[in-house]
PDB file of N, CA and C in Angstrom:
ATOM      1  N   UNK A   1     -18.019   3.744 -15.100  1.00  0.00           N
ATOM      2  CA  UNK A   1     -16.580   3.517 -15.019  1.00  0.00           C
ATOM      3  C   UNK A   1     -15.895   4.593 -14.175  1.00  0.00           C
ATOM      4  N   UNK A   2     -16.350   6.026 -14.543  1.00  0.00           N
ATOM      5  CA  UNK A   2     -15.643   7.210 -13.700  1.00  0.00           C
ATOM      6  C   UNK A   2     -15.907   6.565 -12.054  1.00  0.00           C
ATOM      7  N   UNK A   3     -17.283   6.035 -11.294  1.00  0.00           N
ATOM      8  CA  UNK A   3     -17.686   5.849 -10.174  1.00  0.00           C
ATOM      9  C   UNK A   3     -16.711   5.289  -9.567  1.00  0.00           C
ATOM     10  N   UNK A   4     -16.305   3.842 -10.652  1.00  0.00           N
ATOM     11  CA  UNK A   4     -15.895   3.094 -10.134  1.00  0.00           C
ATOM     12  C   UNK A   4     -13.824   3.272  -9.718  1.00  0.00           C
ATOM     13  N   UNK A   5     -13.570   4.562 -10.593  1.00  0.00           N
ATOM     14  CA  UNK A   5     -12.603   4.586 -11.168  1.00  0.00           C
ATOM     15  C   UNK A   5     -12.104   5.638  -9.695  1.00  0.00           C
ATOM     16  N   UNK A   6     -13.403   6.043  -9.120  1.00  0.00           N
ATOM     17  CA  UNK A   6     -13.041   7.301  -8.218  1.00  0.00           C
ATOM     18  C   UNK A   6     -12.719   6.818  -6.795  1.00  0.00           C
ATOM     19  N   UNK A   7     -14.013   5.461  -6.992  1.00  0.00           N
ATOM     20  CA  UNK A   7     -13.965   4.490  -5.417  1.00  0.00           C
ATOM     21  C   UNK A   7     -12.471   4.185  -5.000  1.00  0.00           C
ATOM     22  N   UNK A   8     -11.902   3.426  -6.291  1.00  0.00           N
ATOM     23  CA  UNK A   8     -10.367   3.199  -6.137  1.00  0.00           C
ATOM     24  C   UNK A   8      -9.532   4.085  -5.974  1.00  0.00           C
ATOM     25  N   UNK A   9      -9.615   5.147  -6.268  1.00  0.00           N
ATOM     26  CA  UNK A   9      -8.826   6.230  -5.915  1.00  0.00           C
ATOM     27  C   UNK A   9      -9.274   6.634  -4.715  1.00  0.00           C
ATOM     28  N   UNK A  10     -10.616   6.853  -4.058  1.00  0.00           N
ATOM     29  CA  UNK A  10     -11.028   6.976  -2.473  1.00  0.00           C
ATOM     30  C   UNK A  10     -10.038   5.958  -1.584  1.00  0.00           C
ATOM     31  N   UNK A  11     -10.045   4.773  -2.457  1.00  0.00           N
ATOM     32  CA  UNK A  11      -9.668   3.750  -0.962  1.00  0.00           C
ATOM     33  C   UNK A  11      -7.733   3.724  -0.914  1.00  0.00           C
ATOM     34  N   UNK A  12      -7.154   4.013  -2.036  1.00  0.00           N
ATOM     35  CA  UNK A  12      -5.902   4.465  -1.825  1.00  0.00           C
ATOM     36  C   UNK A  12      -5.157   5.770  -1.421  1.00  0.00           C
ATOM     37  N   UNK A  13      -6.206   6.815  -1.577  1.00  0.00           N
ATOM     38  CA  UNK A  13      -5.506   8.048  -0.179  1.00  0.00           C
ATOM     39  C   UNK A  13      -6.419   7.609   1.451  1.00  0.00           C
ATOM     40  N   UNK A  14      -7.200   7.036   0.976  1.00  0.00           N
ATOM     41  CA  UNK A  14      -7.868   6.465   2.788  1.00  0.00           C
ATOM     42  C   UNK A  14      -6.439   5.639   3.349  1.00  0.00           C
ATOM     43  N   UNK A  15      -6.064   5.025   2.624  1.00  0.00           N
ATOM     44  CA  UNK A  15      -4.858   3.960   3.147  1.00  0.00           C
ATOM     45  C   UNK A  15      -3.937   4.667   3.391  1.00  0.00           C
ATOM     46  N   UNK A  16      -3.396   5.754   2.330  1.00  0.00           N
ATOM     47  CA  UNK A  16      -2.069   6.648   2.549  1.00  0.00           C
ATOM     48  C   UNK A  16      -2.099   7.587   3.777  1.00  0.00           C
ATOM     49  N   UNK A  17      -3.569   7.552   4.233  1.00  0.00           N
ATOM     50  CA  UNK A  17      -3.893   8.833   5.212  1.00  0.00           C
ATOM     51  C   UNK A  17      -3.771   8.638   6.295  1.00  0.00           C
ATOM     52  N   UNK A  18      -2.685   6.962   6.808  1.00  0.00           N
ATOM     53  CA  UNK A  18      -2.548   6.929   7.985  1.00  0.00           C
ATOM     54  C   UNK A  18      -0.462   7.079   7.500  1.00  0.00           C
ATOM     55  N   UNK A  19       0.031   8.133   8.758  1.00  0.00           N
ATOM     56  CA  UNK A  19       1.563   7.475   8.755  1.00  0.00           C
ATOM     57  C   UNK A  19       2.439   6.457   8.359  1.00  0.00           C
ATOM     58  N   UNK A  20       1.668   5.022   9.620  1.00  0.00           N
ATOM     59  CA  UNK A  20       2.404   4.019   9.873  1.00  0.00           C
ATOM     60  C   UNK A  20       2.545   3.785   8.146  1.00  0.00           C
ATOM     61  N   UNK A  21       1.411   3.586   7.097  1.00  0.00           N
ATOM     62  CA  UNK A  21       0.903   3.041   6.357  1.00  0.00           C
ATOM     63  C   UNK A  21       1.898   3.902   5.028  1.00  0.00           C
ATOM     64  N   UNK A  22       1.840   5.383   5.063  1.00  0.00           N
ATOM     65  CA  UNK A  22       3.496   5.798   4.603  1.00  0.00           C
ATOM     66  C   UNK A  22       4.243   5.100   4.551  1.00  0.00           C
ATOM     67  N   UNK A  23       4.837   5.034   5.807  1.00  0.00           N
ATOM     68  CA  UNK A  23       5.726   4.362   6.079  1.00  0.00           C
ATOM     69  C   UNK A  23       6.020   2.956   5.422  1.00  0.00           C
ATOM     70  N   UNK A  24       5.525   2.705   5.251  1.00  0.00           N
ATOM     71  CA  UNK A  24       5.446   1.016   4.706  1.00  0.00           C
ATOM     72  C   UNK A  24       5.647   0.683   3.506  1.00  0.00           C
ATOM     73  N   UNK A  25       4.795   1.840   3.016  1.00  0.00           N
ATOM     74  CA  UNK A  25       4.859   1.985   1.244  1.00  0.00           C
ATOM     75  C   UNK A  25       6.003   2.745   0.701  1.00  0.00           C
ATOM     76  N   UNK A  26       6.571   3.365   1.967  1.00  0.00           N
ATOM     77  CA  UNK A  26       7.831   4.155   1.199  1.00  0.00           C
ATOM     78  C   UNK A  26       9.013   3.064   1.375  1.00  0.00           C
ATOM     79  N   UNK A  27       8.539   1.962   2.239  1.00  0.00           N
ATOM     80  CA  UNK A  27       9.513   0.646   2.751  1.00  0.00           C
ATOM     81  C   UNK A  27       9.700  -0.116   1.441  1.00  0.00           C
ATOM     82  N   UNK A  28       8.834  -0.435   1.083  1.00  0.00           N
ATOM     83  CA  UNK A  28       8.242  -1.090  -0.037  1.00  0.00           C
ATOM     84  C   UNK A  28       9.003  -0.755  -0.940  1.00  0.00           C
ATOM     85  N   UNK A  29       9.181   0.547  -1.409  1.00  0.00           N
ATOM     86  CA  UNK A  29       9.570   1.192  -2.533  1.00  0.00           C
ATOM     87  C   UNK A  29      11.305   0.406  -2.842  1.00  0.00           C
ATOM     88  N   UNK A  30      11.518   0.252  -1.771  1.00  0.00           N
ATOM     89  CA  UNK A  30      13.102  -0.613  -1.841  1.00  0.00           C
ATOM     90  C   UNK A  30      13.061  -1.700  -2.480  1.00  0.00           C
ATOM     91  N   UNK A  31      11.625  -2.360  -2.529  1.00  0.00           N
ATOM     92  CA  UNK A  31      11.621  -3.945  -2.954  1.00  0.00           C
ATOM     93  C   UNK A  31      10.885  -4.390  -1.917  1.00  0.00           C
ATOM     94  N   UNK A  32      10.520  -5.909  -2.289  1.00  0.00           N
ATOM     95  CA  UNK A  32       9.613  -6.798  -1.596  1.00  0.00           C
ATOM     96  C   UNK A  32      10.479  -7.022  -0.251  1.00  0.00           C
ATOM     97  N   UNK A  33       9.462  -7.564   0.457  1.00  0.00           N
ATOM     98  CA  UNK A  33       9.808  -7.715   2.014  1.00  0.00           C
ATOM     99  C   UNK A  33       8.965  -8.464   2.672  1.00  0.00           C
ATOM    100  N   UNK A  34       9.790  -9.670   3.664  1.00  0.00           N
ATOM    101  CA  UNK A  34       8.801 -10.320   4.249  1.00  0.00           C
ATOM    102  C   UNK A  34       7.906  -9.695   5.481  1.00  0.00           C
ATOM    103  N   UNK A  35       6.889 -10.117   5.905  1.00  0.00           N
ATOM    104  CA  UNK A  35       6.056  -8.849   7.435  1.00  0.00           C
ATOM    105  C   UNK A  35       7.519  -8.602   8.410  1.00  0.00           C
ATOM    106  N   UNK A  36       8.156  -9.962   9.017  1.00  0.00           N
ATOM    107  CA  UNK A  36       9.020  -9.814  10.019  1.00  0.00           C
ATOM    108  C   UNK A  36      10.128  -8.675  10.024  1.00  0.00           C
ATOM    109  N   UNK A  37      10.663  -8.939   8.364  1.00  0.00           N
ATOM    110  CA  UNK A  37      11.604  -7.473   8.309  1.00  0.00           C
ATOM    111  C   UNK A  37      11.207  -6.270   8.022  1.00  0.00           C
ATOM    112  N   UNK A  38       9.618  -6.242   7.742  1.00  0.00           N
ATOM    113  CA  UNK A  38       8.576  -4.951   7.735  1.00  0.00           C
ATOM    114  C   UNK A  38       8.048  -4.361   8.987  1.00  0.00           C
ATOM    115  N   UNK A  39       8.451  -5.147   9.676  1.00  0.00           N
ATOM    116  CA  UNK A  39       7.921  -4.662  11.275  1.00  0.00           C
ATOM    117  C   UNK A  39       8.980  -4.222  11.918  1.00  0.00           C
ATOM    118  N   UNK A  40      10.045  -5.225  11.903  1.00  0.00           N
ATOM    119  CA  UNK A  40      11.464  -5.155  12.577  1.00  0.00           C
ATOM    120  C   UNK A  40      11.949  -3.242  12.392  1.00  0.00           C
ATOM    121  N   UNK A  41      11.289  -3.101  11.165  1.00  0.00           N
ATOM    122  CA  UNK A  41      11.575  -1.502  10.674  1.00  0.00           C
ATOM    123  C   UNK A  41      11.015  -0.674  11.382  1.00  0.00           C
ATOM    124  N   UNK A  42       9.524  -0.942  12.231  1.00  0.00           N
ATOM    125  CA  UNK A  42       8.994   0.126  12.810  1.00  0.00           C
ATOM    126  C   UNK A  42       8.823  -0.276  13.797  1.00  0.00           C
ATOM    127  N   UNK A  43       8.163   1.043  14.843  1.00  0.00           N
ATOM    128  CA  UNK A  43       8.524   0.149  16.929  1.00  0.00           C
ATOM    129  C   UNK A  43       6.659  -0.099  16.357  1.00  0.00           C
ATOM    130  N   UNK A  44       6.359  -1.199  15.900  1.00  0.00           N
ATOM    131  CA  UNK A  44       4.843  -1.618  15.931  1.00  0.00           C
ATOM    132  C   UNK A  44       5.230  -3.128  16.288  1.00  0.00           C
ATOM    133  N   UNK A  45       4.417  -4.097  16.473  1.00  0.00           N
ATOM    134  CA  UNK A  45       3.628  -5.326  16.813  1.00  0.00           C
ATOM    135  C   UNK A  45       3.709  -5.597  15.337  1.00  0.00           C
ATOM    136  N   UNK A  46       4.202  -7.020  15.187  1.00  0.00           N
ATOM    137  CA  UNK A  46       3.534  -8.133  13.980  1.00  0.00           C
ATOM    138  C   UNK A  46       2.105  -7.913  14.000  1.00  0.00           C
ATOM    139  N   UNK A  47       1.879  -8.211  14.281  1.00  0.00           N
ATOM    140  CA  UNK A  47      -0.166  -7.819  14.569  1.00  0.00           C
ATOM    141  C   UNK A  47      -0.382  -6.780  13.884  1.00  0.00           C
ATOM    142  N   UNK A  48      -0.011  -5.393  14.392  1.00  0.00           N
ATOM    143  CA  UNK A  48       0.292  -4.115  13.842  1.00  0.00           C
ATOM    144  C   UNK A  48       0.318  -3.782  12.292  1.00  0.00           C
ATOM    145  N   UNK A  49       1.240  -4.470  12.258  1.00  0.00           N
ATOM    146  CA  UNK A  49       1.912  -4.551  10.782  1.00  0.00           C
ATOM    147  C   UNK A  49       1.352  -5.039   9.831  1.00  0.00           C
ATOM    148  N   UNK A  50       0.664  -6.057   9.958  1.00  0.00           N
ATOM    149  CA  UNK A  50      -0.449  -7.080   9.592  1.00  0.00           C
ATOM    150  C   UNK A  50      -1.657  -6.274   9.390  1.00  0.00           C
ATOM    151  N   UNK A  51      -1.649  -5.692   9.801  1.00  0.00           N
ATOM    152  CA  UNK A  51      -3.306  -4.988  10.187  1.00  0.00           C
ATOM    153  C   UNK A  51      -3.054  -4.138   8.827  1.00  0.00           C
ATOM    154  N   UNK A  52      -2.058  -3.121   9.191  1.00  0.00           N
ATOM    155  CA  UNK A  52      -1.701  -1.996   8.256  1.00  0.00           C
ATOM    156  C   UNK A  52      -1.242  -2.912   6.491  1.00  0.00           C
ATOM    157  N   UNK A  53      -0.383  -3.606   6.739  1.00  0.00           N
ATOM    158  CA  UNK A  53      -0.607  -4.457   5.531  1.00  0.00           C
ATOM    159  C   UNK A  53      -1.626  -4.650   4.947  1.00  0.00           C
ATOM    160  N   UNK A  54      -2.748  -5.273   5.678  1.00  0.00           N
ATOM    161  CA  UNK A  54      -4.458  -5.697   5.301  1.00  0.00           C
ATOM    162  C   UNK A  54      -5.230  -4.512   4.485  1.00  0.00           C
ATOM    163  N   UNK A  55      -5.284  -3.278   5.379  1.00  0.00           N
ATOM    164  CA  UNK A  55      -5.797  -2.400   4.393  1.00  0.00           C
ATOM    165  C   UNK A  55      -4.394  -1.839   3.353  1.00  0.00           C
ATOM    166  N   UNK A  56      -3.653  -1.690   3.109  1.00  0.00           N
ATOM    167  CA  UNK A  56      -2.856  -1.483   1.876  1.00  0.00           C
ATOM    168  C   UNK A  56      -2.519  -2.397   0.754  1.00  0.00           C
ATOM    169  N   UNK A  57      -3.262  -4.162   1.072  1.00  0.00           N
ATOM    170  CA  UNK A  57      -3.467  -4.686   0.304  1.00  0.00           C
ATOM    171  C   UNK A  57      -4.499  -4.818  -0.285  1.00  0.00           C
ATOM    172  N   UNK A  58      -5.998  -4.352   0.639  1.00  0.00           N
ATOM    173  CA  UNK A  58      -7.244  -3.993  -0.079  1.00  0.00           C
ATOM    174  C   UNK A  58      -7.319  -3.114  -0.306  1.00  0.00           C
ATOM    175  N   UNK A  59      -6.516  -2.048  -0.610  1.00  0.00           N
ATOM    176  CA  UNK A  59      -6.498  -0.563  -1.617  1.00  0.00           C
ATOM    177  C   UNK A  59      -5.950  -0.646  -2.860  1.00  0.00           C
ATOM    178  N   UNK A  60      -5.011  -1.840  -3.239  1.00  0.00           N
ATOM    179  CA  UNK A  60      -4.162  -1.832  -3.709  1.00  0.00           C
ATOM    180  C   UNK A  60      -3.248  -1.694  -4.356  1.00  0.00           C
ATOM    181  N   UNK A  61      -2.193  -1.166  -3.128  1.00  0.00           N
ATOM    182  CA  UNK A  61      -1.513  -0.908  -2.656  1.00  0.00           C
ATOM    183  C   UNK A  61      -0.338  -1.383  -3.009  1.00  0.00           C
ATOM    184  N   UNK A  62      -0.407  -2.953  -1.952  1.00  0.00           N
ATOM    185  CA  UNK A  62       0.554  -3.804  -2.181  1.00  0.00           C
ATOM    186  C   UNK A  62      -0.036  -5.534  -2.467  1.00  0.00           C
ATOM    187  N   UNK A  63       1.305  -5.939  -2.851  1.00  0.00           N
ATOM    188  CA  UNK A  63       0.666  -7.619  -3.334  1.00  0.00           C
ATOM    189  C   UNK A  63       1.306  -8.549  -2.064  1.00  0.00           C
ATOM    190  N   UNK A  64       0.762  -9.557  -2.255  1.00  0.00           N
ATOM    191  CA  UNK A  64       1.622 -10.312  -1.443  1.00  0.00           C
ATOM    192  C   UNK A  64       1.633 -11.908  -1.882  1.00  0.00           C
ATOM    193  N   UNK A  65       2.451 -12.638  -1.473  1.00  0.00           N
ATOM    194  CA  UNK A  65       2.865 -13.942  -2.286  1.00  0.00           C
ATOM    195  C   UNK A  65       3.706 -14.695  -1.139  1.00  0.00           C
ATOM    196  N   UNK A  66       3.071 -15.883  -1.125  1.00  0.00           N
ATOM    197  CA  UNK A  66       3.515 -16.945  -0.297  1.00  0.00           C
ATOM    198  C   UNK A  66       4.774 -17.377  -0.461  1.00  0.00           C
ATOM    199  N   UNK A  67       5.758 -17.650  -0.170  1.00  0.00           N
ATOM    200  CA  UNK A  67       6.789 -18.579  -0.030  1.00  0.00           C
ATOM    201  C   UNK A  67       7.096 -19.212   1.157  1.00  0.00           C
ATOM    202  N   UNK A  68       7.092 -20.592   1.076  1.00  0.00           N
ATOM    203  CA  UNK A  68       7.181 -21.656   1.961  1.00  0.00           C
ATOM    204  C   UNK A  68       6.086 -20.591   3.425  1.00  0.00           C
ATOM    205  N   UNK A  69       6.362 -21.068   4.359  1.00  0.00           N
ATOM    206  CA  UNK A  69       5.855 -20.135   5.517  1.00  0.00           C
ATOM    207  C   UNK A  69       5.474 -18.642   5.814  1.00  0.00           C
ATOM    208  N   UNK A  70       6.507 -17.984   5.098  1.00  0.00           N
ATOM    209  CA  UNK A  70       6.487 -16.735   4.593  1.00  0.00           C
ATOM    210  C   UNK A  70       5.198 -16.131   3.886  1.00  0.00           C
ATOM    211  N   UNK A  71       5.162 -14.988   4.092  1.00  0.00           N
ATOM    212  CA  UNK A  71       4.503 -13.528   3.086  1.00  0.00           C
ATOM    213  C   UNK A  71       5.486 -12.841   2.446  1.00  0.00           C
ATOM    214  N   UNK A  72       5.525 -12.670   1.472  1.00  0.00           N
ATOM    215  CA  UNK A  72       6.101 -11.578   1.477  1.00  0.00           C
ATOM    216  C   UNK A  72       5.225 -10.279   0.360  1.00  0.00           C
ATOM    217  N   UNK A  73       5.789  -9.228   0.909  1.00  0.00           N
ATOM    218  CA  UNK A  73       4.809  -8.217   0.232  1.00  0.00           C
ATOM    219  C   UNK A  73       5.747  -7.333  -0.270  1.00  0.00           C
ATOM    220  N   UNK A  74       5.091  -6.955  -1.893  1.00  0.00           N
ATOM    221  CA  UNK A  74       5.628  -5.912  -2.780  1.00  0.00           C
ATOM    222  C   UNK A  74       4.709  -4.932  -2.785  1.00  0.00           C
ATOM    223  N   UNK A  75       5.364  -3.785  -3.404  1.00  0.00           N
ATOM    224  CA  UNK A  75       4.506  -1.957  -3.704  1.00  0.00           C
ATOM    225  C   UNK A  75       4.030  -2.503  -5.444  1.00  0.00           C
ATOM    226  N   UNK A  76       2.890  -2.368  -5.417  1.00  0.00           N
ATOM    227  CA  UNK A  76       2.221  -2.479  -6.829  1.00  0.00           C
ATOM    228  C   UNK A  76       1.880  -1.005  -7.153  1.00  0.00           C
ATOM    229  N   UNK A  77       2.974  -0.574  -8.113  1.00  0.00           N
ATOM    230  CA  UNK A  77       3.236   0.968  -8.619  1.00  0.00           C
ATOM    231  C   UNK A  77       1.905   1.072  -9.096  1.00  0.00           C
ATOM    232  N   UNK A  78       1.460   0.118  -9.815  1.00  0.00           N
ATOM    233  CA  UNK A  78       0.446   1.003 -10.545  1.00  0.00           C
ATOM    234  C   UNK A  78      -0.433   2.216  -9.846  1.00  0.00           C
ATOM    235  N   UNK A  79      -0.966   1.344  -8.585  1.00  0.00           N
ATOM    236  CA  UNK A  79      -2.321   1.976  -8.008  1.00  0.00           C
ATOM    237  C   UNK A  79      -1.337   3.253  -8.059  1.00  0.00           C
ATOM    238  N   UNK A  80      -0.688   3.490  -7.309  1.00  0.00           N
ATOM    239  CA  UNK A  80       0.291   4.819  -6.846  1.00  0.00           C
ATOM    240  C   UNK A  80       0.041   5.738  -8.317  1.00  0.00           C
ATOM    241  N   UNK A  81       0.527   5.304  -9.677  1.00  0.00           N
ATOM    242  CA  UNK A  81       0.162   5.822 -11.012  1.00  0.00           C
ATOM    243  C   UNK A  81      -1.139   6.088 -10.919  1.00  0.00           C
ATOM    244  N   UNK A  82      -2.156   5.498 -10.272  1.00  0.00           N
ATOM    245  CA  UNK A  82      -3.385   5.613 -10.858  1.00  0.00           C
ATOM    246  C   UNK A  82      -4.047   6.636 -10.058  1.00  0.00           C
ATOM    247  N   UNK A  83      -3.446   6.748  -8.708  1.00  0.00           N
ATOM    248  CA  UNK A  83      -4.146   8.235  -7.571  1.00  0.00           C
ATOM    249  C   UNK A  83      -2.842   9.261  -8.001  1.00  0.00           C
ATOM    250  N   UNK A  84      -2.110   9.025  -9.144  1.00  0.00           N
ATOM    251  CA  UNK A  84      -0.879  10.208  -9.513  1.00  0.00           C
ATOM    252  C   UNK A  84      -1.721  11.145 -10.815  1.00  0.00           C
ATOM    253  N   UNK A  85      -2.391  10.035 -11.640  1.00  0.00           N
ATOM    254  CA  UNK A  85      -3.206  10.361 -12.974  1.00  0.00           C
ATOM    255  C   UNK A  85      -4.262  11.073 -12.441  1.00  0.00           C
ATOM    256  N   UNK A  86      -4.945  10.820 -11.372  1.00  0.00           N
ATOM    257  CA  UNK A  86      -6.534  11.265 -10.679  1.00  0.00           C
ATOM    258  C   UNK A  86      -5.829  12.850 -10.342  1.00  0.00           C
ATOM    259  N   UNK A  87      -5.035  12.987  -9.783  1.00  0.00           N
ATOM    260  CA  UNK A  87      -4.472  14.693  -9.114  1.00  0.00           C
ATOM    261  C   UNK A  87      -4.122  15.183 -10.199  1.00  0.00           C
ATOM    262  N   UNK A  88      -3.481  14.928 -11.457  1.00  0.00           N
ATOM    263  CA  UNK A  88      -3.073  15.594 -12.416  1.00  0.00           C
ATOM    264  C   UNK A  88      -4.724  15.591 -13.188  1.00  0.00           C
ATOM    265  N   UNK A  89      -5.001  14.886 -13.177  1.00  0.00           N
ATOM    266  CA  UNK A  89      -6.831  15.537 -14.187  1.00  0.00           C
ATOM    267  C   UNK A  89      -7.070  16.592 -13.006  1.00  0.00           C
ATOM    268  N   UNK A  90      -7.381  16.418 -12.253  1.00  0.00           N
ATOM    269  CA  UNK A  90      -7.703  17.574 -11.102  1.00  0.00           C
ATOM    270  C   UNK A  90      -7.281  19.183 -11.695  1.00  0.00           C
ATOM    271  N   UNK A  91      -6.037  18.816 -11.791  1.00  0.00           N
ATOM    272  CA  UNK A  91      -5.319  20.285 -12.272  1.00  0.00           C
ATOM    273  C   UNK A  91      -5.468  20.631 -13.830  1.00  0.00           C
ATOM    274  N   UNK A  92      -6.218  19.931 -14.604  1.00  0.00           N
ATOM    275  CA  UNK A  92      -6.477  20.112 -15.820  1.00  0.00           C
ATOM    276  C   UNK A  92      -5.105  19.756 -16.602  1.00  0.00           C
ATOM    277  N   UNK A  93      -4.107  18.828 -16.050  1.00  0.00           N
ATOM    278  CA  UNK A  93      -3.362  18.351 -16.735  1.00  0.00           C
ATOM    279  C   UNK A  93      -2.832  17.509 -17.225  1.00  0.00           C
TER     280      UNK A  93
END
């Protein structure tokens, strides 16, 4: 369980450890958002955005949920709680 418990915590500072990908999650933090007004926010490419979305939804990161044509993507606090709990055992606290 610790292995598995550590992998997930590997793959959510791998995700945080790019900028753009900051960026996104601190976007997030406002509330859900469709890609178009997630991109519109930064000078990146839909493509771009998409990409960086992809791995912050396989860390996870964030969720995402169809409506009609649309994506739209939310910040799923937990993981964030769960690489917050991993640094505080670190410090013996």
């Amino acid at each position: 369980m610790t292995y598995l418990y550590t992998m997930t915590v590997a793959r959510i500072f791998e995700a945080l450890g790019e900028p753009s990908r900051r960026q996104i999650v601190a976007f997030l933090a406002a509330g859900e958002s469709p890609v178009a007004d997630i991109a519109s926010q930064f000078n990146a490419s839909g493509p771009a955005v998409s990409q960086h979305l992809k791995v912050l939804r396989e860390a996870g990161l964030v969720s995402v949920r169809k409506e009609g044509r649309r994506r739209i993507y939310a910040l799923r606090p937990a993981a964030l709680v769960e690489a917050a709990s991993w640094l505080v055992g670190m410090t013996g606290g």
